[in-house]
N, C-alpha and C. Protein backbone atom coordinates (compact mmCIF):
# COMPACT_ATOMS: atom_id res chain seq x y z
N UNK A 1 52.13 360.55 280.98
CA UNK A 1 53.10 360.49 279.93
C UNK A 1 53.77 361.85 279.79
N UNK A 2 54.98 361.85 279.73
CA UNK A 2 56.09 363.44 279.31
C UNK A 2 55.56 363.59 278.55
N UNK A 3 55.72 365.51 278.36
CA UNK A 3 55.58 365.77 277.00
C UNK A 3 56.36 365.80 275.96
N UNK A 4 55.91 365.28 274.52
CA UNK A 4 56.46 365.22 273.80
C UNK A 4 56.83 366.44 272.71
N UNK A 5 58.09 366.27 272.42
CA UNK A 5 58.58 366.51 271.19
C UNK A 5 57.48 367.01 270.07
N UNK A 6 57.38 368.47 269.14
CA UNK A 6 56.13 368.34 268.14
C UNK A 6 57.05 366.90 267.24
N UNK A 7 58.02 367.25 266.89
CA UNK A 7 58.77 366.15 265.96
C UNK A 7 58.56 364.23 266.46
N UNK A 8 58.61 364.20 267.61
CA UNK A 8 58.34 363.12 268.69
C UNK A 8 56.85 362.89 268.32
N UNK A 9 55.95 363.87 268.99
CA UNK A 9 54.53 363.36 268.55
C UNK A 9 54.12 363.48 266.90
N UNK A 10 54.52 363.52 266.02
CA UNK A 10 54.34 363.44 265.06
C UNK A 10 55.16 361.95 264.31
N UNK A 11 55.62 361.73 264.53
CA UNK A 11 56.44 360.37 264.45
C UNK A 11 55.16 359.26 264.71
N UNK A 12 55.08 359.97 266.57
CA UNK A 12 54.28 358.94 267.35
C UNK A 12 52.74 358.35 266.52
N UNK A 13 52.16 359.92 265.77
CA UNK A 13 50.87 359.43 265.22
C UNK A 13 50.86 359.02 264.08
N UNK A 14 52.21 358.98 263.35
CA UNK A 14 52.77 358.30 261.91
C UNK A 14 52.87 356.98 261.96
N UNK A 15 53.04 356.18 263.44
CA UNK A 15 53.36 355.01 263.57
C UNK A 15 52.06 354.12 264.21
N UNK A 16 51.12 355.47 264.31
CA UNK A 16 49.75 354.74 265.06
C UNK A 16 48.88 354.36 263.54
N UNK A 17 48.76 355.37 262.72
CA UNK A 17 48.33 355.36 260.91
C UNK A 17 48.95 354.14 260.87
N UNK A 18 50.07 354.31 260.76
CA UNK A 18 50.43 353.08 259.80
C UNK A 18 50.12 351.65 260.16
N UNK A 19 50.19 351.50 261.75
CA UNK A 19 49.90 350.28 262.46
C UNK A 19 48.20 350.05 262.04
N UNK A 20 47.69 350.61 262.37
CA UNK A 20 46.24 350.75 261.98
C UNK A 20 45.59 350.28 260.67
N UNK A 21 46.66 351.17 259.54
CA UNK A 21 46.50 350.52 258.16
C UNK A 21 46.59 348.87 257.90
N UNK A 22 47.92 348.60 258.52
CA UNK A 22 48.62 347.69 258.61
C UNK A 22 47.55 346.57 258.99
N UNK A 23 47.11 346.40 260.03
CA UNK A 23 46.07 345.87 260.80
C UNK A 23 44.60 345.94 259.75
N UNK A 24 44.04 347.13 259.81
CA UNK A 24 42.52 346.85 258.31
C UNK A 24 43.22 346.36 257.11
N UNK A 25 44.81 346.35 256.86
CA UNK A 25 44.97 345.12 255.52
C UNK A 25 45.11 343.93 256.06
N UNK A 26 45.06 343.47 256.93
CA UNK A 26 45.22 342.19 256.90
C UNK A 26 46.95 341.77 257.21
N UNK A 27 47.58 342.84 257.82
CA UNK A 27 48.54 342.37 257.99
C UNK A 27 48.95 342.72 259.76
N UNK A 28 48.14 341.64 260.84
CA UNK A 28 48.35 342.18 262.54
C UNK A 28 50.30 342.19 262.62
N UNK A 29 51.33 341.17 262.20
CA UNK A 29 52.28 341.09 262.43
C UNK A 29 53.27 342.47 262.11
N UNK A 30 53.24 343.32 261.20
CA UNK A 30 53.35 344.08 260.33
C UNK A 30 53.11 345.42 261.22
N UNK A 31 51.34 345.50 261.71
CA UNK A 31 51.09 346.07 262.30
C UNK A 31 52.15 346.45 264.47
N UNK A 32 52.10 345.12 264.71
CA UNK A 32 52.22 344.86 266.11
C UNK A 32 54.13 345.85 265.77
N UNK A 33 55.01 345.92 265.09
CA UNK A 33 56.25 346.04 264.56
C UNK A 33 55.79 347.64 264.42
N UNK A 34 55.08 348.22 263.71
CA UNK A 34 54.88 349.93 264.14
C UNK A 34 54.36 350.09 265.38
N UNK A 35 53.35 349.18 266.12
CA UNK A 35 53.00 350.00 267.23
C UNK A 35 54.06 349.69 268.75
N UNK A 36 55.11 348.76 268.14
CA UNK A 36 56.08 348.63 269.08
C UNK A 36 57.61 349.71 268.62
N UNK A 37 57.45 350.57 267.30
CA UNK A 37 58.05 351.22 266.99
C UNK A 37 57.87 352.60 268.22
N UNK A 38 56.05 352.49 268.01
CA UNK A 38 55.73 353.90 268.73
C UNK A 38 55.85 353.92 270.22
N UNK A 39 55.93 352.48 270.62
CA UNK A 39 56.35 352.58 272.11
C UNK A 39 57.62 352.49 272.66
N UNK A 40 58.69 352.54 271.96
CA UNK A 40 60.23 352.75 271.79
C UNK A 40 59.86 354.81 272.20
N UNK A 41 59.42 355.31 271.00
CA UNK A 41 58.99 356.87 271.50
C UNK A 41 58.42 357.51 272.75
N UNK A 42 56.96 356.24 272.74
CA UNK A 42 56.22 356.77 274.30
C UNK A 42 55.88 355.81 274.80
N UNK A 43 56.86 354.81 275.63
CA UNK A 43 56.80 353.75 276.51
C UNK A 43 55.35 353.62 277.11
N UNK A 44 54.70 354.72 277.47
CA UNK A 44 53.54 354.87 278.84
C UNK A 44 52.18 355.41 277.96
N UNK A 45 52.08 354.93 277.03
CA UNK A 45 51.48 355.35 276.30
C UNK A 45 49.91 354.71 275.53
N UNK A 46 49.08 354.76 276.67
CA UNK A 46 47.93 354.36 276.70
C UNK A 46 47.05 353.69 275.27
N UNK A 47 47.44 354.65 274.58
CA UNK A 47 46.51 353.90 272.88
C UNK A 47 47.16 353.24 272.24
N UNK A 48 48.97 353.46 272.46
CA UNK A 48 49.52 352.17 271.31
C UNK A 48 49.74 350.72 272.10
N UNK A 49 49.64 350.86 273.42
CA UNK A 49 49.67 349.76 274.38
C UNK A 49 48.12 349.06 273.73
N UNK A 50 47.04 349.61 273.96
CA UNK A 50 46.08 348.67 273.50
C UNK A 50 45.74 348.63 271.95
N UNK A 51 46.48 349.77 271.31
CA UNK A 51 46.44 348.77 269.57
C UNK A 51 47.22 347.81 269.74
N UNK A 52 48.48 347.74 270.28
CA UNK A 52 49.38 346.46 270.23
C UNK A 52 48.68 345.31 270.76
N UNK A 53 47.90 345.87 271.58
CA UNK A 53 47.55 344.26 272.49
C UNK A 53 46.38 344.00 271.04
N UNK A 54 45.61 344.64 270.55
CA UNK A 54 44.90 344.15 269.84
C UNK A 54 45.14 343.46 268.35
N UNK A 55 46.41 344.17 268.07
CA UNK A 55 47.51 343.67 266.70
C UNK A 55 47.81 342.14 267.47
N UNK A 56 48.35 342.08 268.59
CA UNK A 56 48.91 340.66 269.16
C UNK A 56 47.90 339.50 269.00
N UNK A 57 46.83 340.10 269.20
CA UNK A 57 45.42 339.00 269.38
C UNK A 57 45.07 338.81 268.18
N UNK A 58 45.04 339.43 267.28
CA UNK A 58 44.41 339.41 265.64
C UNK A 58 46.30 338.37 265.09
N UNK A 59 47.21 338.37 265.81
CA UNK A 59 48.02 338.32 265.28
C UNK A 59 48.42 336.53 266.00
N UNK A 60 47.52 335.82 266.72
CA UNK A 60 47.22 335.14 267.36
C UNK A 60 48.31 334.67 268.51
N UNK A 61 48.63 335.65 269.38
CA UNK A 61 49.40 335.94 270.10
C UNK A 61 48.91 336.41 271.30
N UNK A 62 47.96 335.13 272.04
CA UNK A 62 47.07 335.91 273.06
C UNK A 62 47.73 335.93 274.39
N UNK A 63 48.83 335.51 274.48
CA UNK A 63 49.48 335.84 275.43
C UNK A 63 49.99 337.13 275.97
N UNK A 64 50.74 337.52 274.73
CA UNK A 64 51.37 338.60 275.05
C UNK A 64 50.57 340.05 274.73
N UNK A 65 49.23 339.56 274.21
CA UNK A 65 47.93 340.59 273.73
C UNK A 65 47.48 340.56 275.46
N UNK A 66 47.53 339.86 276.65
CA UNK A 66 47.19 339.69 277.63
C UNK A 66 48.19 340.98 278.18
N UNK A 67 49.22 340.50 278.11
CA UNK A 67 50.12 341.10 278.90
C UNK A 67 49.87 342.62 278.80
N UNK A 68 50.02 343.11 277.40
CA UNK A 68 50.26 344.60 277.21
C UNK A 68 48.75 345.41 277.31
N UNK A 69 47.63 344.21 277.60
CA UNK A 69 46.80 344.76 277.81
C UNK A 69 46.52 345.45 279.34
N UNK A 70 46.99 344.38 280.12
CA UNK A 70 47.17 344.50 281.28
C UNK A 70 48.35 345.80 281.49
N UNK A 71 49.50 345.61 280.62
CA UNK A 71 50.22 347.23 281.24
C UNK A 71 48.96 348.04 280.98
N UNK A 72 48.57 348.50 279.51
CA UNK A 72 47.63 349.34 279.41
C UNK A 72 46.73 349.72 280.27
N UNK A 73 46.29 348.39 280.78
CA UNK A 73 45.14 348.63 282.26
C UNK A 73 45.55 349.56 283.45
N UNK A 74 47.07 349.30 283.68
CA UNK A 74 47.31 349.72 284.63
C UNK A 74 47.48 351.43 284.36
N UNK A 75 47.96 351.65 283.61
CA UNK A 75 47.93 353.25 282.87
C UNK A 75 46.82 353.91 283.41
N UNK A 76 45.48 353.23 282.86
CA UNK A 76 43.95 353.75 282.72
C UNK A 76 43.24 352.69 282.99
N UNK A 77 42.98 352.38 284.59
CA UNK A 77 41.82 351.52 284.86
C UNK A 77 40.36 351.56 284.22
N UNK A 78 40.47 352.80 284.47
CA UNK A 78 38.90 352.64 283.55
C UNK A 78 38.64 352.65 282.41
């Protein structure tokens, strides 16, 4: 992943909080909408790829919780 922006990565971990929050209230849809905010910022970006996939699945959207899990995979096999 480029490096970011301090202004860029600070955005980036404003939108990981909030997705996160978003997600322990009870709201995955809500959530999946910030952590696709933060990948507009960092496309290649290993942790909001698999909160999203996990917002998608809580959000019963196991398709596309498949998919972005799988980009994610490819990022970081292991």
């Amino acid at each position: 992943m480029p490096k970011l922006s301090p202004h860029k990565a600070h955005q980036l971990q404003d939108l990981l909080a909030q997705g996160l929050s978003l997600l322990q209230g009870g709201d995955p849809q809500g959530a999946c909408f910030s952590y696709e905010a933060a990948l507009a910022i960092a496309p290649r970006h290993f942790e909001t790829l698999h909160l999203l996939g996990i917002a998608y699945a809580a959000a019963g959207q196991s398709e596309r919780a498949c998919e972005v899990f799988k980009q994610a995979l490819s990022l970081e096999p292991g």
